[in-house]
PDB file of N, CA and C in Angstrom:
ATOM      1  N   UNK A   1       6.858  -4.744  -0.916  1.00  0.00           N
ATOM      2  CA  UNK A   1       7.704  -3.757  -0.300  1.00  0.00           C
ATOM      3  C   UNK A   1       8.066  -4.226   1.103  1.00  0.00           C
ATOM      4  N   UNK A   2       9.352  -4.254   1.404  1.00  0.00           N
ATOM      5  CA  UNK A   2       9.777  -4.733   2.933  1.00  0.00           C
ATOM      6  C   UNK A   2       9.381  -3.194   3.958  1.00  0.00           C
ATOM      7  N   UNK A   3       9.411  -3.722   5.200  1.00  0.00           N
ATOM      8  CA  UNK A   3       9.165  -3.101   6.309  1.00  0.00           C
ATOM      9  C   UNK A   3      10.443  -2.136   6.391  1.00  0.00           C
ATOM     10  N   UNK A   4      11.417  -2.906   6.257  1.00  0.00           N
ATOM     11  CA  UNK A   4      12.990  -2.134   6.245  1.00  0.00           C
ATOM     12  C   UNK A   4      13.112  -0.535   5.435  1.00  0.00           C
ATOM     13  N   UNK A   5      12.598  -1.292   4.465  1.00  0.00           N
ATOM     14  CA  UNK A   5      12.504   0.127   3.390  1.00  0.00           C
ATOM     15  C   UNK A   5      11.616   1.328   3.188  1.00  0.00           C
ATOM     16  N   UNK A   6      10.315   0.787   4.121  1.00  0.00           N
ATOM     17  CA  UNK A   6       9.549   1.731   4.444  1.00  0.00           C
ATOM     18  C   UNK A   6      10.061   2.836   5.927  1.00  0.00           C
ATOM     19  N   UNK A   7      10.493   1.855   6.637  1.00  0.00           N
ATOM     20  CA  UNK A   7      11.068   2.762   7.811  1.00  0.00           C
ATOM     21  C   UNK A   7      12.498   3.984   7.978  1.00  0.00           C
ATOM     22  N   UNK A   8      12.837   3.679   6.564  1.00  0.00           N
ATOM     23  CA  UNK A   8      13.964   4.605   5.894  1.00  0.00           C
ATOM     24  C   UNK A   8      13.356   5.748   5.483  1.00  0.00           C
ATOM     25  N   UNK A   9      12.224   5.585   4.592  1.00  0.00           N
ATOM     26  CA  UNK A   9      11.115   6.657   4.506  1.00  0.00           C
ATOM     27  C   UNK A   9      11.218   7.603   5.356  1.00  0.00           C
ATOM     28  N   UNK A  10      11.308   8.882   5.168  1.00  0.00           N
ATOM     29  CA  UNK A  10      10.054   9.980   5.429  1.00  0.00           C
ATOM     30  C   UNK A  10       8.901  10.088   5.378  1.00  0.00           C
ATOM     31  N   UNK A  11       8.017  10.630   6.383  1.00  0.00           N
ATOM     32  CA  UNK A  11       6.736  10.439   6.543  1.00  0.00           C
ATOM     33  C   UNK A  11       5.890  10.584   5.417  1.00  0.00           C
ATOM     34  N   UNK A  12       6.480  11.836   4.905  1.00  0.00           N
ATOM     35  CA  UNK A  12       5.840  12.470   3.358  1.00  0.00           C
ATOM     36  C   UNK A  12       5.466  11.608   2.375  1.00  0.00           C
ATOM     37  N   UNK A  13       6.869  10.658   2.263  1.00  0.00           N
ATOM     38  CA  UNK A  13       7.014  10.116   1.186  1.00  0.00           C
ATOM     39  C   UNK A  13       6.554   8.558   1.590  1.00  0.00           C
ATOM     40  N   UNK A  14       6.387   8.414   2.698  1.00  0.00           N
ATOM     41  CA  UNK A  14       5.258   7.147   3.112  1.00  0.00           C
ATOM     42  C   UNK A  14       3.471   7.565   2.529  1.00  0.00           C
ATOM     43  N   UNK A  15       3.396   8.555   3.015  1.00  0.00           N
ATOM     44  CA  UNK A  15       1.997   9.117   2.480  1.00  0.00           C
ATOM     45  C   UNK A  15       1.542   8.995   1.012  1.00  0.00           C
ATOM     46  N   UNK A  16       2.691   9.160   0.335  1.00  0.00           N
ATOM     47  CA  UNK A  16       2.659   9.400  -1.281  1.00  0.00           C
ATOM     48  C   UNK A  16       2.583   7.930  -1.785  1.00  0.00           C
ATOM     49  N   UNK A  17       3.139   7.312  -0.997  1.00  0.00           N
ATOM     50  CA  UNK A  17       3.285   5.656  -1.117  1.00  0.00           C
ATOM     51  C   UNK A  17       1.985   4.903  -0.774  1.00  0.00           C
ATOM     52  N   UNK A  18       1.433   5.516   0.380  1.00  0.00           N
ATOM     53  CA  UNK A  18       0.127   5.080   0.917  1.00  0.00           C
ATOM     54  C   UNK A  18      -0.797   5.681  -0.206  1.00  0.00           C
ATOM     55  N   UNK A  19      -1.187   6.820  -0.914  1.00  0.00           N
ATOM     56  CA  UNK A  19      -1.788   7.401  -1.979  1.00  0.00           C
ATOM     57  C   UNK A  19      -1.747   6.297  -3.144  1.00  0.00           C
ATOM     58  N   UNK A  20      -0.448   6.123  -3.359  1.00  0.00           N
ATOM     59  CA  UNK A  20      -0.245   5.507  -4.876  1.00  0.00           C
ATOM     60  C   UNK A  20      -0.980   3.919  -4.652  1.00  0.00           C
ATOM     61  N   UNK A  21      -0.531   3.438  -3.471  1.00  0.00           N
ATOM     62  CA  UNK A  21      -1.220   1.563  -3.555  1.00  0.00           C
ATOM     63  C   UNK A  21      -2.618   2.004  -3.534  1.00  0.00           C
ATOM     64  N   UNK A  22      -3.661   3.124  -3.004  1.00  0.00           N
ATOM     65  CA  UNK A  22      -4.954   3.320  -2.603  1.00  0.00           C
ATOM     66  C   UNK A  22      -5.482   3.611  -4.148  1.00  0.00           C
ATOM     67  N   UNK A  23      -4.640   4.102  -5.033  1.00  0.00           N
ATOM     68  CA  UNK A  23      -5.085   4.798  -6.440  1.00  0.00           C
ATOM     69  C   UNK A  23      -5.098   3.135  -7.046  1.00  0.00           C
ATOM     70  N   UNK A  24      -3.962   2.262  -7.283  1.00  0.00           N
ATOM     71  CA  UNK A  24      -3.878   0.998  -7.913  1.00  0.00           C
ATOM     72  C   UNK A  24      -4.798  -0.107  -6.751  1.00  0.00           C
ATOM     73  N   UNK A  25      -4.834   0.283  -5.879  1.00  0.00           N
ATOM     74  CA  UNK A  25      -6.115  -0.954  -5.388  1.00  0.00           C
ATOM     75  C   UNK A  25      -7.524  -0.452  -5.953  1.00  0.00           C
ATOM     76  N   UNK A  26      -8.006   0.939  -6.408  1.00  0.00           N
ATOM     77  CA  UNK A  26      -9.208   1.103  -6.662  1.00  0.00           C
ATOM     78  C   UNK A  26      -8.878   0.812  -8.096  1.00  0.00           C
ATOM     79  N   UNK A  27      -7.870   0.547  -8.892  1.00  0.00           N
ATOM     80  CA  UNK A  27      -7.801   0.189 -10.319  1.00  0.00           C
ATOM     81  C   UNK A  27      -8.077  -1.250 -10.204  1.00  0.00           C
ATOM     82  N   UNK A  28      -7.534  -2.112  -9.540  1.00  0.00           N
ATOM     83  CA  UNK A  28      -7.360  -3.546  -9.882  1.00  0.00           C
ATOM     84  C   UNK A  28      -8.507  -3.979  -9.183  1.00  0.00           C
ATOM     85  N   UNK A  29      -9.299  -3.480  -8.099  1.00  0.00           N
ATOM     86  CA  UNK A  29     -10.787  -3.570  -8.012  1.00  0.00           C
ATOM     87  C   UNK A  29     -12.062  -3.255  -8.729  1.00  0.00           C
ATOM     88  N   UNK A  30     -11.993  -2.458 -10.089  1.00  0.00           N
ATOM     89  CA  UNK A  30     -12.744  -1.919 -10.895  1.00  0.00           C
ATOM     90  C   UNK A  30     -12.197  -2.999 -12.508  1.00  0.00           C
ATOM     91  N   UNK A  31     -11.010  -3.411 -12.366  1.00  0.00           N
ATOM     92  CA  UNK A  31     -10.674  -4.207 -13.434  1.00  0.00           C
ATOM     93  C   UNK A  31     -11.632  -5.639 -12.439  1.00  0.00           C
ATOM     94  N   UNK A  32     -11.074  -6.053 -11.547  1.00  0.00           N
ATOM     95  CA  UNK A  32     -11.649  -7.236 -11.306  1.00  0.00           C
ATOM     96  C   UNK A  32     -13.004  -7.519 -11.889  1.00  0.00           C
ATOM     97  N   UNK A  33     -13.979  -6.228 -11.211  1.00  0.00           N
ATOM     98  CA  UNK A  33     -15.152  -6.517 -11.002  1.00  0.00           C
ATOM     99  C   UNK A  33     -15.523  -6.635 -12.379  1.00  0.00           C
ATOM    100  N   UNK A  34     -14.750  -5.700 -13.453  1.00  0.00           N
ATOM    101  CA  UNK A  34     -15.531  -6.003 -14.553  1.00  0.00           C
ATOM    102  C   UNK A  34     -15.157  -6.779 -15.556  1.00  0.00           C
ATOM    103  N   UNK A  35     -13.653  -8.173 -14.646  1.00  0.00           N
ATOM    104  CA  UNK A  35     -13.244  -9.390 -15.855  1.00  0.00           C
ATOM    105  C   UNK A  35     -12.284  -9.176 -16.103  1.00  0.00           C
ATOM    106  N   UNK A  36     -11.267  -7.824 -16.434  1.00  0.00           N
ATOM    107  CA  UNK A  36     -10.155  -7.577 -17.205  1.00  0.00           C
ATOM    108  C   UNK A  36      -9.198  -8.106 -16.112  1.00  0.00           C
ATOM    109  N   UNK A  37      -9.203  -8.257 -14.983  1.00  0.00           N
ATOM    110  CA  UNK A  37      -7.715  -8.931 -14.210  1.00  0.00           C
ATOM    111  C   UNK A  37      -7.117  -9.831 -14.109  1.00  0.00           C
ATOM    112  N   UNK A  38      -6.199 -10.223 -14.545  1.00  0.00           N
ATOM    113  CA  UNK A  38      -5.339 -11.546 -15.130  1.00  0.00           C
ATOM    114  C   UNK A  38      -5.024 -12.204 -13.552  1.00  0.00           C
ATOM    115  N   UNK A  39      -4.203 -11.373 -12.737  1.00  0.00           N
ATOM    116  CA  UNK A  39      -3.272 -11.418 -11.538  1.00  0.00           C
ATOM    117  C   UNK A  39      -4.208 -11.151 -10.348  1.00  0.00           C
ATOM    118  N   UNK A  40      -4.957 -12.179 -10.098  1.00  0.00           N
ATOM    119  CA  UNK A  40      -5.821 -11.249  -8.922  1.00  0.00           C
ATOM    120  C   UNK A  40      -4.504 -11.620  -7.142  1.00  0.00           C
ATOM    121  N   UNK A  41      -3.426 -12.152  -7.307  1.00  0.00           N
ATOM    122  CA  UNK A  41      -3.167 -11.948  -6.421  1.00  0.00           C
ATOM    123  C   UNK A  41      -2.570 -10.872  -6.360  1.00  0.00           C
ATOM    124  N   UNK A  42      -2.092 -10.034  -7.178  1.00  0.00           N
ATOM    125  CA  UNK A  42      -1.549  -8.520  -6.913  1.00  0.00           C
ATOM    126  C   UNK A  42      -2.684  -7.764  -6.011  1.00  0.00           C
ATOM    127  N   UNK A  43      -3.869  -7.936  -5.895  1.00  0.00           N
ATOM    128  CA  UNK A  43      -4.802  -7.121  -5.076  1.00  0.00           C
ATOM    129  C   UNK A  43      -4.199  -7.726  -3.372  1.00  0.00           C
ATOM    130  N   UNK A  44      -4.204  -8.908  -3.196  1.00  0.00           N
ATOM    131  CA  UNK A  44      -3.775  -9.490  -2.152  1.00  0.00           C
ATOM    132  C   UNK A  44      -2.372  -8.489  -1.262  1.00  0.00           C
ATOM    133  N   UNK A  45      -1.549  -9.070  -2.565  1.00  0.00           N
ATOM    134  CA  UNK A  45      -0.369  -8.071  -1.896  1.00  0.00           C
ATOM    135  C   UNK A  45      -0.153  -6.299  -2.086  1.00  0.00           C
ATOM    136  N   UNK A  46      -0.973  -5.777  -2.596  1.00  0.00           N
ATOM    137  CA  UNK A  46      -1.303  -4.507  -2.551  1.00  0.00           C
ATOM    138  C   UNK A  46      -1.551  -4.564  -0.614  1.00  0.00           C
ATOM    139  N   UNK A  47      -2.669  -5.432  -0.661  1.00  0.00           N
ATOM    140  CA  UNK A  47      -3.596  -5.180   0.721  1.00  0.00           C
ATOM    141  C   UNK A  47      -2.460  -5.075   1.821  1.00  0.00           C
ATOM    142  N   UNK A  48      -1.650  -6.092   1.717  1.00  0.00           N
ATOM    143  CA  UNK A  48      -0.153  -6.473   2.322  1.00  0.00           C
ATOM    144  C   UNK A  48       0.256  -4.908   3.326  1.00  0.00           C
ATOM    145  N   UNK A  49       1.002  -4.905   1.331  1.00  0.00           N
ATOM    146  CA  UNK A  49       1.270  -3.565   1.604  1.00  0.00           C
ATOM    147  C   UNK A  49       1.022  -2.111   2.243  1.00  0.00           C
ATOM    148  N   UNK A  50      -0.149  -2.132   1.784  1.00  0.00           N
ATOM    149  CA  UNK A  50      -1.290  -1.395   2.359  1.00  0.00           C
ATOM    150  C   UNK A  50      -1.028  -1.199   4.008  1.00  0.00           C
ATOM    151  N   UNK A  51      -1.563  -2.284   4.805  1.00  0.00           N
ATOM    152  CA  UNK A  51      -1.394  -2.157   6.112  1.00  0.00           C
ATOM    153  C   UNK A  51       0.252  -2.034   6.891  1.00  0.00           C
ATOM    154  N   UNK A  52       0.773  -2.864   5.882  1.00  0.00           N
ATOM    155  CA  UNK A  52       2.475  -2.601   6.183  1.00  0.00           C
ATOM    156  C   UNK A  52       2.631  -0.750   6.103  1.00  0.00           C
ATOM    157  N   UNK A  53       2.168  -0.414   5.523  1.00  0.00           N
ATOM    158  CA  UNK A  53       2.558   1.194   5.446  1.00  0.00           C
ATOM    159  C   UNK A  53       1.234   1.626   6.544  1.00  0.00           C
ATOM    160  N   UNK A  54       0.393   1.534   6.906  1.00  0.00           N
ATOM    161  CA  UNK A  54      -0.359   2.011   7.767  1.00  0.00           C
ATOM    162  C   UNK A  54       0.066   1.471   9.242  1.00  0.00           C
ATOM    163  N   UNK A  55       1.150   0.525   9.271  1.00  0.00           N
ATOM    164  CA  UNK A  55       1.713   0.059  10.798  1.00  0.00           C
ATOM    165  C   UNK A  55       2.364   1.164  11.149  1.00  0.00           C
ATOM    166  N   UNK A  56       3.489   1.005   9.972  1.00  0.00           N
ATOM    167  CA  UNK A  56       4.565   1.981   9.914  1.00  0.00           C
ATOM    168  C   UNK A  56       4.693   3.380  10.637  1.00  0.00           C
ATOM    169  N   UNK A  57       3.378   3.756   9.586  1.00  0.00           N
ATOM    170  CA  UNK A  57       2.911   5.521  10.492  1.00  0.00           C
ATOM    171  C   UNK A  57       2.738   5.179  11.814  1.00  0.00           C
ATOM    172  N   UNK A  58       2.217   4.461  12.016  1.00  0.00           N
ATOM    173  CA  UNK A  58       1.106   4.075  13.398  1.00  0.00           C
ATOM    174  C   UNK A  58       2.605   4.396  14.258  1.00  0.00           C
ATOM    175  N   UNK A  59       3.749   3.464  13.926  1.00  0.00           N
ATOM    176  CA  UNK A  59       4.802   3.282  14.750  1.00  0.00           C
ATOM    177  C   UNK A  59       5.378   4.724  14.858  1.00  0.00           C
ATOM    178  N   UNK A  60       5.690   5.387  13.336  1.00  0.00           N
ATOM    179  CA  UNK A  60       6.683   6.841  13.681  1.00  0.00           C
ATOM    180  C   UNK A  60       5.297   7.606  14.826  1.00  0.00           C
ATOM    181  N   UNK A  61       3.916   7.905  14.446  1.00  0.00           N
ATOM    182  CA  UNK A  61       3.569   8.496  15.208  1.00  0.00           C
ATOM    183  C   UNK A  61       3.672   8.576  16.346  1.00  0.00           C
ATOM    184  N   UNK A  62       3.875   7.376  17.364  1.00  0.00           N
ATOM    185  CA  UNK A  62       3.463   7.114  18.475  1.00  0.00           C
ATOM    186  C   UNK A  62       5.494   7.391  18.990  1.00  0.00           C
ATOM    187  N   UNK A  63       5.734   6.928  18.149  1.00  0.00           N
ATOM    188  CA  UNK A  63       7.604   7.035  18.352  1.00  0.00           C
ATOM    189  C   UNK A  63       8.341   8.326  18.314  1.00  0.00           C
ATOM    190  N   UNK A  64       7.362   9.570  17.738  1.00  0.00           N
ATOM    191  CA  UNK A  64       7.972  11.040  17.249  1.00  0.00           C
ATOM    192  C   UNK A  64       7.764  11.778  18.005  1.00  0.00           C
TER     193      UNK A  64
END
């Protein structure tokens, strides 16, 4: 996910976004651990993502 497209976002719908990668990083960490993960770099760029959307807020907060 680009930075661009997150900052188009609404806060709400950054949150829901931040929810959904936190629900699929505890999936592809529970597949890892127990063998089933083909793609372990999708956990990588989850993580990416992850903090890319936790800048983001960081920025509207301090900016609103």
């Amino acid at each position: 996910m680009k930075a661009k497209d997150l900052k188009e976002l609404t806060k709400e719908e950054i949150l829901k976004k931040k929810k959904d990668l936190k629900e699929e990083m505890f999936n592809l960490r529970f597949q890892h651990s127990t063998g089933q993960l083909e793609n372990t770099a999708r956990i990588t760029l989850l993580r990416k993502d992850f903090a890319r959307i936790e800048t983001i807020l960081r920025h509207k907060e301090l900016h609103t």
